[in-house]
Protein backbone atom coordinates (compact mmCIF):
# COMPACT_ATOMS: atom_id res chain seq x y z
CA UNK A 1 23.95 -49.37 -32.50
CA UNK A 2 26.61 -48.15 -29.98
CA UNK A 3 25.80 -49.45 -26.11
CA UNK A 4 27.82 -47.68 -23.37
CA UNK A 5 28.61 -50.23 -20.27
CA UNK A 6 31.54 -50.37 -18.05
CA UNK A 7 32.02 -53.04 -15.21
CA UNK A 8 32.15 -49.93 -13.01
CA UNK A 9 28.77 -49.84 -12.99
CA UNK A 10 28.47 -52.28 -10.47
CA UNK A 11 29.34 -52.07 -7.09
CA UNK A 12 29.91 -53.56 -4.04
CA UNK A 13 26.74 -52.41 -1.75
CA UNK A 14 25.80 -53.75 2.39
CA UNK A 15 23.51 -57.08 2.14
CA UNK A 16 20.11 -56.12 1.76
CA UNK A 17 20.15 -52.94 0.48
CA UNK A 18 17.34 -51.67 -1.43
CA UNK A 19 19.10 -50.41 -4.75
CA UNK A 20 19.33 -53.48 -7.37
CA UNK A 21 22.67 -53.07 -8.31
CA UNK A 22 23.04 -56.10 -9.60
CA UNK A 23 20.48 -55.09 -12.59
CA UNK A 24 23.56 -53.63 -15.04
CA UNK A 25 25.37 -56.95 -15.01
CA UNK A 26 22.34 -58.96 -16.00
CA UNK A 27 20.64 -56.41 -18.30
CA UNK A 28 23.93 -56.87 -20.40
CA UNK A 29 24.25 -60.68 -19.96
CA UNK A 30 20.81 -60.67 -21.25
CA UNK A 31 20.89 -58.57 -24.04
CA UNK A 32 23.31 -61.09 -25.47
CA UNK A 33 22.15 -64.14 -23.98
CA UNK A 34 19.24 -63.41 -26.36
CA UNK A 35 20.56 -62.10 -29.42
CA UNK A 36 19.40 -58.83 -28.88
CA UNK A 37 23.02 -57.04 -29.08
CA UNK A 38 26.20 -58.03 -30.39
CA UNK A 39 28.88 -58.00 -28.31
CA UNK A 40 30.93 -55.34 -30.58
CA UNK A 41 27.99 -52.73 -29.88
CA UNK A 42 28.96 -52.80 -26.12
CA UNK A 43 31.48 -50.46 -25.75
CA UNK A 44 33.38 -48.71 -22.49
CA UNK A 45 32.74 -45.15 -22.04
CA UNK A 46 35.80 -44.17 -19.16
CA UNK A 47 35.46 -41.73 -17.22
CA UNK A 48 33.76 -38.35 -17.54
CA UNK A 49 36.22 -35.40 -17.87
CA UNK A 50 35.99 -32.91 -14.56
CA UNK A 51 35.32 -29.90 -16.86
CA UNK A 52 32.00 -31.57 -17.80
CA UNK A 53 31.29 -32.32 -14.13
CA UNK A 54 32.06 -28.58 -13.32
CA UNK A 55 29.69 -26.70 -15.60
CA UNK A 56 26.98 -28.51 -13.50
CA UNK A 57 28.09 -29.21 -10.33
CA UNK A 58 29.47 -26.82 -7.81
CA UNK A 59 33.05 -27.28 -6.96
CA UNK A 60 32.74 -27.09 -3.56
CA UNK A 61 30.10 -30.63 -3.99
CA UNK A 62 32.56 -32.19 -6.31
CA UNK A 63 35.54 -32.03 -4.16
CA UNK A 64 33.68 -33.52 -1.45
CA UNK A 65 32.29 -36.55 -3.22
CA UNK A 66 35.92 -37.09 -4.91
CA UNK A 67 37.29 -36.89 -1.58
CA UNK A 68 34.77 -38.75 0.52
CA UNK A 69 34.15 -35.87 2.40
CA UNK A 70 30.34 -36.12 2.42
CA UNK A 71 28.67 -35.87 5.77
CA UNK A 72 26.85 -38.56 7.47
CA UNK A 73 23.38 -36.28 6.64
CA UNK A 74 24.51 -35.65 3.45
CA UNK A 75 24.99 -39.90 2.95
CA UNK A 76 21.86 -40.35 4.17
CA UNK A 77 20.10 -38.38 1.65
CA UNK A 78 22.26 -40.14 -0.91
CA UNK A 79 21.29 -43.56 -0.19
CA UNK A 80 24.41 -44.27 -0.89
CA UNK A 81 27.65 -45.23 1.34
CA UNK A 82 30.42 -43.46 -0.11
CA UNK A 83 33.54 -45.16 -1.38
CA UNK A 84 36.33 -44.82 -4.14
CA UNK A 85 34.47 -47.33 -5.99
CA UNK A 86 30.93 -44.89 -5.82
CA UNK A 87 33.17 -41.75 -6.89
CA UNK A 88 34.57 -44.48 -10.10
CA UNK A 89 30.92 -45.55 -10.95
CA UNK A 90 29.56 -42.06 -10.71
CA UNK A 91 32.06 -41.01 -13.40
CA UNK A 92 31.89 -43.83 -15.72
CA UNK A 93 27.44 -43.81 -15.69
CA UNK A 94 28.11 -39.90 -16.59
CA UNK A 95 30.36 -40.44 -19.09
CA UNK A 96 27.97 -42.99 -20.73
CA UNK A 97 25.70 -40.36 -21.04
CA UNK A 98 28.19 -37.72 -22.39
CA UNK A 99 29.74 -40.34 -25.02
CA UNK A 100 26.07 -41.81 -25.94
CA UNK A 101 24.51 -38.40 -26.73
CA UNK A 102 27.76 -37.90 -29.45
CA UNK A 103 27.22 -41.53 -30.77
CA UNK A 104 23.75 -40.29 -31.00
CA UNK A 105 24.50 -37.23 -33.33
CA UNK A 106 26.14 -39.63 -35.37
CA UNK A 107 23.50 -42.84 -35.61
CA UNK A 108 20.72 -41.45 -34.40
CA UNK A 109 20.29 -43.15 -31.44
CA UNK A 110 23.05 -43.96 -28.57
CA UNK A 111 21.88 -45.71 -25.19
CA UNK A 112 23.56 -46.38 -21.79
CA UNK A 113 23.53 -49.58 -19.37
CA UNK A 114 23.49 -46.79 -16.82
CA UNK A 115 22.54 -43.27 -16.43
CA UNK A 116 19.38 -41.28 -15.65
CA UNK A 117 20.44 -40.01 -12.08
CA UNK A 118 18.19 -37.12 -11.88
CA UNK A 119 17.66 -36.68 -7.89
CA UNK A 120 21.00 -35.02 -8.55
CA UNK A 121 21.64 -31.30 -7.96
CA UNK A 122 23.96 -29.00 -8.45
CA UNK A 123 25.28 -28.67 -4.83
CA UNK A 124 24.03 -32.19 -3.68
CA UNK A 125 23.26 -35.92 -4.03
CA UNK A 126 20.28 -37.50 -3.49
CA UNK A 127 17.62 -40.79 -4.00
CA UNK A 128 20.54 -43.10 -5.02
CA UNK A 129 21.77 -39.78 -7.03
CA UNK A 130 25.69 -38.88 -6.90
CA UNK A 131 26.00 -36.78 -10.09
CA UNK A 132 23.53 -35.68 -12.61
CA UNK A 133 24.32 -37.70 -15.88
CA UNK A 134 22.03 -36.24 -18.15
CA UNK A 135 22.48 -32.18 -17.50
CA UNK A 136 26.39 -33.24 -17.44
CA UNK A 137 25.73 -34.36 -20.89
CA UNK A 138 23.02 -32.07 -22.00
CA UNK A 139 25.85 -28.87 -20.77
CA UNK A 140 28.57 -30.79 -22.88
CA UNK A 141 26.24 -30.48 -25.86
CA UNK A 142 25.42 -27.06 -25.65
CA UNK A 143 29.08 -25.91 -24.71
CA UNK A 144 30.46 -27.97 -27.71
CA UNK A 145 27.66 -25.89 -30.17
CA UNK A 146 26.49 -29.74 -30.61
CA UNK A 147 23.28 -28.61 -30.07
CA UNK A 148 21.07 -25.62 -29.96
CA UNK A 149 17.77 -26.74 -27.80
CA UNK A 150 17.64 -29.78 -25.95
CA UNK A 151 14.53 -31.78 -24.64
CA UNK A 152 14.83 -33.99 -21.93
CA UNK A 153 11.60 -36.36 -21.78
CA UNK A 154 11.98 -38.34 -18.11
CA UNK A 155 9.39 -40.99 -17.69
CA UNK A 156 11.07 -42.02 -14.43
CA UNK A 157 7.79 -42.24 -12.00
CA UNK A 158 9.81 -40.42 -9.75
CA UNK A 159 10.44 -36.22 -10.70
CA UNK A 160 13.08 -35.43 -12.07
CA UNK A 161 13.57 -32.56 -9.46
CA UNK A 162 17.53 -32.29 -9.71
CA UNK A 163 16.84 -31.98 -13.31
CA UNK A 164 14.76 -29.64 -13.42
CA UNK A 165 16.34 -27.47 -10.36
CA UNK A 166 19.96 -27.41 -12.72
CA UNK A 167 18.04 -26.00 -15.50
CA UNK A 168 16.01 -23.63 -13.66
CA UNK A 169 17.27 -20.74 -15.65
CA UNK A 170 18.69 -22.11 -18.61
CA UNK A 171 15.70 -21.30 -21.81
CA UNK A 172 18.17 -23.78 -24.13
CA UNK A 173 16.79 -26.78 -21.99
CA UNK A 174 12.92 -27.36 -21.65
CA UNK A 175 12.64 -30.40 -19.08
CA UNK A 176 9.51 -32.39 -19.22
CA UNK A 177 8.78 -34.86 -16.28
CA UNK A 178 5.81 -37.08 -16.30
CA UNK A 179 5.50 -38.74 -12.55
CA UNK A 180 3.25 -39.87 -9.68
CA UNK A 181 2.28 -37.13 -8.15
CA UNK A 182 2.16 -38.49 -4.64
CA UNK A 183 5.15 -39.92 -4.42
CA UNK A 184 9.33 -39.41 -3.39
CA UNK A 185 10.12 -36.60 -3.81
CA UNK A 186 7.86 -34.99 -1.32
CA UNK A 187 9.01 -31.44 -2.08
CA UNK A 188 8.93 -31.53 -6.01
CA UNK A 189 10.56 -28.58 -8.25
CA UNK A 190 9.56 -27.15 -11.50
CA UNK A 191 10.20 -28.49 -14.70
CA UNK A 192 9.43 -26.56 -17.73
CA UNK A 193 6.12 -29.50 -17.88
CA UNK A 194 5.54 -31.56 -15.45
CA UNK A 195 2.72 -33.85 -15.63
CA UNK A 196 1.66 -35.45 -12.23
CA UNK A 197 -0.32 -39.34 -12.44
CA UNK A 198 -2.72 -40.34 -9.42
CA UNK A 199 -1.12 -43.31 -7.99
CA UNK A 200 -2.59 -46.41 -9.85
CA UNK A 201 -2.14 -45.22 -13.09
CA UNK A 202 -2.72 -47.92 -15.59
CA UNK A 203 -1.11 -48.74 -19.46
CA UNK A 204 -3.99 -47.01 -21.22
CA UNK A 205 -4.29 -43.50 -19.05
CA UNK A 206 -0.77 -43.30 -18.69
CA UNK A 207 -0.47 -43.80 -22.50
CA UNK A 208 -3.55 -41.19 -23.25
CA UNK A 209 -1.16 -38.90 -21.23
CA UNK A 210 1.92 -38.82 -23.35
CA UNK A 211 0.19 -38.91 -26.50
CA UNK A 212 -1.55 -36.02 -26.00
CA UNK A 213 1.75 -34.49 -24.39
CA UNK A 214 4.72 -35.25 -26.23
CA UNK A 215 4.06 -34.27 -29.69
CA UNK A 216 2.85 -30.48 -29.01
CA UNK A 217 6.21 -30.46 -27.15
CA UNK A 218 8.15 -31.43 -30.38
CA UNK A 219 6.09 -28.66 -32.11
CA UNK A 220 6.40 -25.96 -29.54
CA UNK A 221 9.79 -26.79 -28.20
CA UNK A 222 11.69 -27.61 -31.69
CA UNK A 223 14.46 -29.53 -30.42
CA UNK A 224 17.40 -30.42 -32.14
CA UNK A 225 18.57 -32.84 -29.31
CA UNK A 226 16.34 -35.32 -27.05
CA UNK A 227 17.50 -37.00 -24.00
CA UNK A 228 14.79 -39.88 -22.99
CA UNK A 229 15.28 -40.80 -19.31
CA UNK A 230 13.53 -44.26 -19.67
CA UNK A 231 13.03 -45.63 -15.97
CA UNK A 232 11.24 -48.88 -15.32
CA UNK A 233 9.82 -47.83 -11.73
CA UNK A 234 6.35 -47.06 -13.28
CA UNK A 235 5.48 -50.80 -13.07
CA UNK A 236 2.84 -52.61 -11.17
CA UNK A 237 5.47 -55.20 -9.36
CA UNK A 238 7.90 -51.83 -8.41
CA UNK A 239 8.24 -51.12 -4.35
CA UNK A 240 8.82 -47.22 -4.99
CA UNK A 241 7.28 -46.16 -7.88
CA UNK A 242 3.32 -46.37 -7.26
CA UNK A 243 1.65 -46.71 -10.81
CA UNK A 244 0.00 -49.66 -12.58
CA UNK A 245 1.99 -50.21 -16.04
CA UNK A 246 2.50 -53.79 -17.30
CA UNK A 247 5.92 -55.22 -19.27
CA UNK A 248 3.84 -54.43 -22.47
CA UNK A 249 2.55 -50.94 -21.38
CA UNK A 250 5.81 -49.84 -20.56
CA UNK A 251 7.58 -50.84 -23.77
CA UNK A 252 4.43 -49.23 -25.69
CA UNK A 253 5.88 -45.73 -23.76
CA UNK A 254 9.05 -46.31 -25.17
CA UNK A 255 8.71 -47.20 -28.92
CA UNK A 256 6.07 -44.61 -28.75
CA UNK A 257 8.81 -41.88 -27.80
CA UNK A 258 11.82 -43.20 -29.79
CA UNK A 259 9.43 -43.68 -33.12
CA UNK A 260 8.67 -39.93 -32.57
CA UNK A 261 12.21 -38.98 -32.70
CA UNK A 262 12.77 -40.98 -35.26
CA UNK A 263 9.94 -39.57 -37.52
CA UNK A 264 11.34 -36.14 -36.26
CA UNK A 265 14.44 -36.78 -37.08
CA UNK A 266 16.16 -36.11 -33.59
CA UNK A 267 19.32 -37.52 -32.16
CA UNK A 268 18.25 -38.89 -28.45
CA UNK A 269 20.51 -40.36 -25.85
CA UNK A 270 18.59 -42.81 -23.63
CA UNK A 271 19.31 -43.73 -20.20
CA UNK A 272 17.93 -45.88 -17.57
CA UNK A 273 16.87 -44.96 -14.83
CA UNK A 274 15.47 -46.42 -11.58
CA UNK A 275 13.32 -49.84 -11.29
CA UNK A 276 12.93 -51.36 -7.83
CA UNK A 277 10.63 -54.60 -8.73
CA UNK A 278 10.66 -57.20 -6.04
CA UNK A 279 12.06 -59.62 -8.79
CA UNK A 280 14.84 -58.27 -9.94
CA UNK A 281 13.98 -60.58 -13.35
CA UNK A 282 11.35 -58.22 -13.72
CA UNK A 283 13.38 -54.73 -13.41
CA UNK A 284 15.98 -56.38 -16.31
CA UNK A 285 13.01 -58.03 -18.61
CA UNK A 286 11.59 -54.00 -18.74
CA UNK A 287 15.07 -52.11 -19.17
CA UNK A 288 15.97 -55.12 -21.58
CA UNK A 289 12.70 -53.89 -23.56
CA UNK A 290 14.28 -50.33 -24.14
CA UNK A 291 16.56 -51.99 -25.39
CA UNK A 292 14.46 -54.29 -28.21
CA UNK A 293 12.57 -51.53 -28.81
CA UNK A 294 15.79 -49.08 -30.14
CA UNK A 295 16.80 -51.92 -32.60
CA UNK A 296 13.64 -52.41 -33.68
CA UNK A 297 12.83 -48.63 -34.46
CA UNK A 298 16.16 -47.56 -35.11
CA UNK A 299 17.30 -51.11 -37.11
């Protein structure tokens, strides 16, 4: 198994701010402090090429994150301060996704220490959100002819609204976003699916809900190509996210979606997404368990 990482991925952020940034670092450490990965499966991914940033993103947006030329509103919404460093990061977490999803066409399975930055639009950034790894990587696919219908499966508990605005129009992408309802974003948009959770949620609803979800997707849909936004936020102990999953509920969700594609037979790229636990041990311990989970389904 291929694992796309960069030290980009970490940057330098004001004390106390709410984004765990130090989470990539130690969800890498750990993976082979504990024999989980080998260190040749880590691999650096570079940079992501501006053509692939342009068939999503406006140019207009681009130039002005590249440039720090955001405005102070515009930072605000990002969560973000901008910096060379931000613009570097950005690139290298899309280009994780980009160069996972072609690993994945290849093993089966490719997965980033990054990714899953769906609050991202087309003409903006938002919710921590510079650039939208996953339709980056999902537009690469279908511009390459490396794929014919894609399926992008976000179990983030927040929408994936940037997502799902990007693809709006686009019949070769079917977004599916499974979420708590009452929770950021305020002003959701539509996905192709989007199943809303009352806050509180627990392991077995939330479970009930994707089982009797995800597999009439597969049917209906007929993928060739999955991308599995896998964030951790849907936990008990998260500050943001609002639902009632445990550790072991949340790594039942994701053997439960990568055994499907497996049995299906479908390439899927997975990326992380957003966990804001008040220990951060707890925010690596569940990404660490996508992790298990791939080598243990895909071997």
């Amino acid at each position: 198994m291929r694992l796309a990482t960069s030290e980009r991925y970490s940057i330098t952020l004001p004390t106390g701010h709410r984004f765990p940034i130090a989470k990539y670092e130690l969800i890498r450490e750990q993976l082979l402090w504990q024999g989980v990965a080998p260190p040749e499966d880590f691999y650096d991914p570079g940079l992501a090429a501006e053509d692939d940033i342009l068939r999503v993103h406006s140019p207009d947006y681009w130039q002005r994150v590249r440039d720090l030329r955001l405005s102070a509103a515009e930072v605000r919404r990002l969560g973000l301060p901008q910096s060379p460093e931000l613009v570097r990061r950005s690139l290298s977490s899309v280009a994780g996704t980009v160069q996972s999803a072609r690993v994945a066409l290849q093993d089966g399975i490719g997965m980033s220490l990054a990714g899953g930055t769906h609050h991202a639009f087309r003409d903006r950034g938002e919710g921590f959100c510079v650039l939208n790894d996953i339709a980056v990587a999902a537009a690469h696919l279908l511009h390459h002819g490396l794929a014919r219908q894609v399926l992008v499966v976000d179990l983030d508990v927040h929408q994936g609204d940037g997502t799902a605005s990007i693809f709006r129009d686009e019949p070769r992408v079917f977004t599916f976003s499974m979420h708590a309802g009452a929770n950021y974003p305020l002003r959701k948009e539509q996905s192709d699916l989007d199943v809303e959770l009352p806050l509180g949620t627990d392991d077995a609803t939330y479970l009930r809900h994707l089982h009797d979800t995800l597999p009439g997707l597969f049917d209906n849909v007929r993928p060739d190509f999955v991308f599995f936004q896998a964030g951790v936020d849907v936990l008990a102990t998260d500050k943001l996210g609002k639902l009632a999953l445990t550790l072991a509920g949340c790594r039942q969700r994701d053997e439960y979606v990568l055994r499907l594609c497996q049995q299906h037979r479908l390439p899927v790229a997975v990326s992380m997404g957003g966990g804001y636990s008040e220990r951060i041990a707890d925010i690596v311990d569940a990404h660490c368990n996508t992790f298990r989970v791939a080598y243990k389904v895909f071997g």
